[in-house]
Structures are given as C-alpha cells and as structure tokens.
Protein backbone atom coordinates (compact mmCIF):
# COMPACT_ATOMS: atom_id res chain seq x y z
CA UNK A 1 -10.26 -29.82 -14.55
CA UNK A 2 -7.01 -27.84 -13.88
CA UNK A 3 -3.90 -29.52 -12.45
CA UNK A 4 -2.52 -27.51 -10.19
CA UNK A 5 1.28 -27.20 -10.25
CA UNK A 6 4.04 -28.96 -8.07
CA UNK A 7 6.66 -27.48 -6.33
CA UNK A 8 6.64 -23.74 -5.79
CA UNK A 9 5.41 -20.39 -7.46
CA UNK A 10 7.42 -17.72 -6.41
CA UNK A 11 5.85 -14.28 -7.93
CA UNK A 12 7.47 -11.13 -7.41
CA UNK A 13 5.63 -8.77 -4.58
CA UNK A 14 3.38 -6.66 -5.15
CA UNK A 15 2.18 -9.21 -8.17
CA UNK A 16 -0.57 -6.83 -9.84
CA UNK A 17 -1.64 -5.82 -13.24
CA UNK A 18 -1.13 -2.50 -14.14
CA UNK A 19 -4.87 -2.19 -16.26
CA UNK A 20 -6.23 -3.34 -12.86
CA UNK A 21 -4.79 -0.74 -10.35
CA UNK A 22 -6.67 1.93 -8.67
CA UNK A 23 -6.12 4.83 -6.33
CA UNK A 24 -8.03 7.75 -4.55
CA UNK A 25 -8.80 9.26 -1.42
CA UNK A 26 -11.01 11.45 1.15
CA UNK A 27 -11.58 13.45 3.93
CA UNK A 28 -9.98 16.60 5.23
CA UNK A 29 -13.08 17.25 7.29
CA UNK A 30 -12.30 18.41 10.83
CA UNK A 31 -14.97 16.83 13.98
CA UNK A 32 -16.46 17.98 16.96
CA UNK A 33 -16.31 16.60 20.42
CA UNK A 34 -18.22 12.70 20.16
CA UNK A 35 -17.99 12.39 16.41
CA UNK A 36 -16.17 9.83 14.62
CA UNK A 37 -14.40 10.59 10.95
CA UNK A 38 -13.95 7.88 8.52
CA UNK A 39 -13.01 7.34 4.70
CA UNK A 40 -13.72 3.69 3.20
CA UNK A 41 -12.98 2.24 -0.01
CA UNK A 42 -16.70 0.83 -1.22
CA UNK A 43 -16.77 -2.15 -3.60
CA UNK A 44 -19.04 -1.09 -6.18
CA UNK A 45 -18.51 -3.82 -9.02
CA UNK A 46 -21.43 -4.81 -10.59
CA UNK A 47 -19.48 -8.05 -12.06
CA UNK A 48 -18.71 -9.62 -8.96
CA UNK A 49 -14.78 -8.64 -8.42
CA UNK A 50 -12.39 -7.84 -5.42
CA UNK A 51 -10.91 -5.17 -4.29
CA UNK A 52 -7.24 -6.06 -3.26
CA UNK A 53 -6.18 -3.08 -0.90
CA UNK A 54 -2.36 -2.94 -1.39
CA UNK A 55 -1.76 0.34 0.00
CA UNK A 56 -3.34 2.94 2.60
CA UNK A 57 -2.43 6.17 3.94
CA UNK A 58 -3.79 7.86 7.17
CA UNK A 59 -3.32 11.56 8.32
CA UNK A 60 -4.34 14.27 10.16
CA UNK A 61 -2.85 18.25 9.88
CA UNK A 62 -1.56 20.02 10.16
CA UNK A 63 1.32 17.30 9.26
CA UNK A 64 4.21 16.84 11.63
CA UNK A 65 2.70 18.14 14.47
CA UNK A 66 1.52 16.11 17.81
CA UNK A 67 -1.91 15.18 16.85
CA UNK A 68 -4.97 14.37 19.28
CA UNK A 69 -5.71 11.33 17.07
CA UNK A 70 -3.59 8.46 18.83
CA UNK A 71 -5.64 5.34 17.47
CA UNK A 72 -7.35 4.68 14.03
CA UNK A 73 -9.31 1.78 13.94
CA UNK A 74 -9.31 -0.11 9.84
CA UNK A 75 -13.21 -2.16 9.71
CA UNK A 76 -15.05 -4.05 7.27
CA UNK A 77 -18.81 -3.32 6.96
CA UNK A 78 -21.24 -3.76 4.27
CA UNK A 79 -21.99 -0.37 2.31
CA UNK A 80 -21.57 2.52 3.55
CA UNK A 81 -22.07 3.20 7.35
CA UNK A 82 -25.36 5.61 8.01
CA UNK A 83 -23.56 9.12 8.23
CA UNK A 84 -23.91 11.55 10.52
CA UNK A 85 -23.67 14.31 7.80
CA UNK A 86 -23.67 14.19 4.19
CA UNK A 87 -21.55 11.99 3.13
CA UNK A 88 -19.04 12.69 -0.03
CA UNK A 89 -17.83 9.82 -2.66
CA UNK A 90 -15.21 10.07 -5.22
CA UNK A 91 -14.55 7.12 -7.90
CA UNK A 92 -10.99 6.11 -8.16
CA UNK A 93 -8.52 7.05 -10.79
CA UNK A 94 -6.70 4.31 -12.77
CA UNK A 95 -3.07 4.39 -12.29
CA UNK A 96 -2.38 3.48 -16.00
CA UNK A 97 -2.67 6.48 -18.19
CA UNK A 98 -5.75 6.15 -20.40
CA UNK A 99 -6.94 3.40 -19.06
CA UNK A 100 -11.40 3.35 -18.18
CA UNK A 101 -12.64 4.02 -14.95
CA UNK A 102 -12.37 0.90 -12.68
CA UNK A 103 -14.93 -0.46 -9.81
CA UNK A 104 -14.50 1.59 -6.27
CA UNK A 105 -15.47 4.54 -4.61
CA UNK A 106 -13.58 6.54 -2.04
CA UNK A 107 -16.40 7.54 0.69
CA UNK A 108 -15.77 10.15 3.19
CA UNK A 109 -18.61 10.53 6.65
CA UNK A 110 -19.23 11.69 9.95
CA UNK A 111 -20.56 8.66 11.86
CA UNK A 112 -21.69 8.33 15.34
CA UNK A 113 -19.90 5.49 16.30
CA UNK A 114 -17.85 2.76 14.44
CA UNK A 115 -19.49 0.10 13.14
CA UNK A 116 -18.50 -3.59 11.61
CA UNK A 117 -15.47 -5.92 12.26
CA UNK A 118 -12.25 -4.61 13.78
CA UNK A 119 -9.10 -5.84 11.45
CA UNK A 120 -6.61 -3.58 13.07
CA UNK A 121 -6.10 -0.90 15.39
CA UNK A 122 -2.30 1.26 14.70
CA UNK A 123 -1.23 4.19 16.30
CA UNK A 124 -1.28 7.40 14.16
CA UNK A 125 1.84 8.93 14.60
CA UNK A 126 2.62 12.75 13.89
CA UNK A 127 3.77 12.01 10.08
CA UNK A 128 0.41 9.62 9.81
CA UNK A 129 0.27 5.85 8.91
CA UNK A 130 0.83 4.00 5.77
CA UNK A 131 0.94 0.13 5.11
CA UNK A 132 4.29 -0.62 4.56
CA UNK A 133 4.29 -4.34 3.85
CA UNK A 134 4.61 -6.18 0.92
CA UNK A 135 1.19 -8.16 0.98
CA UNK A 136 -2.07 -6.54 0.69
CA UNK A 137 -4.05 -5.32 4.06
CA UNK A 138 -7.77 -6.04 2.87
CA UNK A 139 -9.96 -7.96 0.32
CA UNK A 140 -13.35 -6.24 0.00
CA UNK A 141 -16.27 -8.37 -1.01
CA UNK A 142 -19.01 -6.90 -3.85
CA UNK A 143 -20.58 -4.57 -1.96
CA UNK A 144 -18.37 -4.15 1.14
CA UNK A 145 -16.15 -1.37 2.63
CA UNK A 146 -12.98 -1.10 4.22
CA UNK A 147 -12.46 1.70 6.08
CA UNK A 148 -10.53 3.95 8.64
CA UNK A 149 -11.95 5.58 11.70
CA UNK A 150 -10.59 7.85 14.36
CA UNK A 151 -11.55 10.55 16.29
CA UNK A 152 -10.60 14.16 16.01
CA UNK A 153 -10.67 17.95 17.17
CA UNK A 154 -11.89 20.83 15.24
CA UNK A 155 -8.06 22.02 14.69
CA UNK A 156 -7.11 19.25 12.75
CA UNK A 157 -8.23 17.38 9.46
CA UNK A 158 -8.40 13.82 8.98
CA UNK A 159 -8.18 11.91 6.04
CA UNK A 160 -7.15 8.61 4.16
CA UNK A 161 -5.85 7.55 0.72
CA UNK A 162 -6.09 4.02 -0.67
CA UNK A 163 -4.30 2.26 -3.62
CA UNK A 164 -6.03 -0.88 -4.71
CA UNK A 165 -6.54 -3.63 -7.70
CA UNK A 166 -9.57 -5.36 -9.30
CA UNK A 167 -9.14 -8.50 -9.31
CA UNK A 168 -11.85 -10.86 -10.85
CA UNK A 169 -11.39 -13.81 -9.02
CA UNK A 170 -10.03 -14.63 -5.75
C-alpha cells in the first residue's frame, strides 16, 4: 500500500498532460420559439476514464451584439438527451500534434426541454461566456455528458466549444 505524502503538494495550475488534452466544439444552429439548443461533451471511453473539462466557451451571433439569450444553463445527464432533431457529433481533436484520437464527442441537439442536474446557471453576455478559472468546471463519468443549454431566436446561432483531458483515474 502507498504512503501518501506529508506536508503539501503544490502543482502548477492547469496540471495536465499534454498526450491527454482534447478540444472541439458544436452548434451554430439557430431555434424556433419553445426549443431549447444545447452542445455536450459525451464521455465515450470504453476504458473507464474521465473527462476533466478545463475550459468552455459559449456564444451566440452574430458576436458583439445584444443577444436574446440572457441565461445558459451547464447540466450533467447520462448520454445524450433524446433530440428534438437530428442530432450532430464530432470527436475531439488532440491538442498535441500527431498525437491518436482521444475518448469524447462534441454533440450538438434540439431538445424540448433541459434535462439532468443543474451545476450552474451564468449570464451570456454579448461577447459570450468562457470559464476563466484556474480549476476545472466538470468531471464527466464513462458514459455521461456535460452540457450547455439556452434558448434562442431564429436570428441568432448558438454554440459551445470545450477543451478537456483524459484522465484515467480520478
């Protein structure tokens, strides 16, 4: 059994592997009255790892103008929610050139309402929101997503973009 160290472990933030890092993103889809957009990040290891989320970007354009979308909601649910339309995935991209294809897919949908557990609720401001802290904002489960939801109008586009790591063991 592993002793586990006195005294303090200071590691400098963000403390990720660059073999492990991940990014992509969706949407761009515009919604009608009563329909609610949302891109997720889906955990789709088949070996049991995490998704660390350690960065996320919201918008709608056109960009820098007053948007109708005041409140995006971020959720945890298992899979994918049941879409209102077709719904369009994407697997990441490494962030290390030539590096394989690592676990996660970017899912973009129309739903009819949000579903799963509420982790935080921002205000989308004309330039959009991104995570801007130095610790990660989700840990998504094998077979989980984290996602963003807001309402729309058929004027503007919403969308999302998500930087994460695989990490094998929590």
């Amino acid at each position: 059994m592993a002793r586990s160290p006195k005294g303090s472990t200071v590691h400098t933030i963000p403390s990720f592997y660059p073999r492990r890092m991940s990014g992509g993103g969706g949407g761009g889809f515009s919604l009608a009255l009563g329909e609610v957009g949302a891109v997720g990040l889906l955990n789709n290891t088949t070996q049991g790892e995490w998704l660390v989320v350690w960065d996320v970007q919201v918008y709608a354009n056109p960009a820098g103008t007053t948007t109708s979308v005041s409140l995006i909601d971020f959720l945890f649910v298992t899979g994918i929610p049941p879409p209102l339309t077709v719904t369009t995935q994407a697997t990441g991209s490494a962030l290390l050139d030539q590096q394989a294809q690592l676990p996660g897919i970017v899912w973009s949908n129309k739903l009819n309402f949000e579903q799963g557990l509420i982790v935080l609720s921002p205000s989308l401001p004309a330039g959009g929101y991104q995570w801007v802290h130095d610790w990660p904002i989700a840990f998504i489960a094998p077979g989980d997503s984290f996602y963003v939801a807001s309402d729309s109008n058929p004027t503007q586009t919403f969308g999302a973009n998500y930087v994460w790591e695989v990490v094998k063991q929590l």
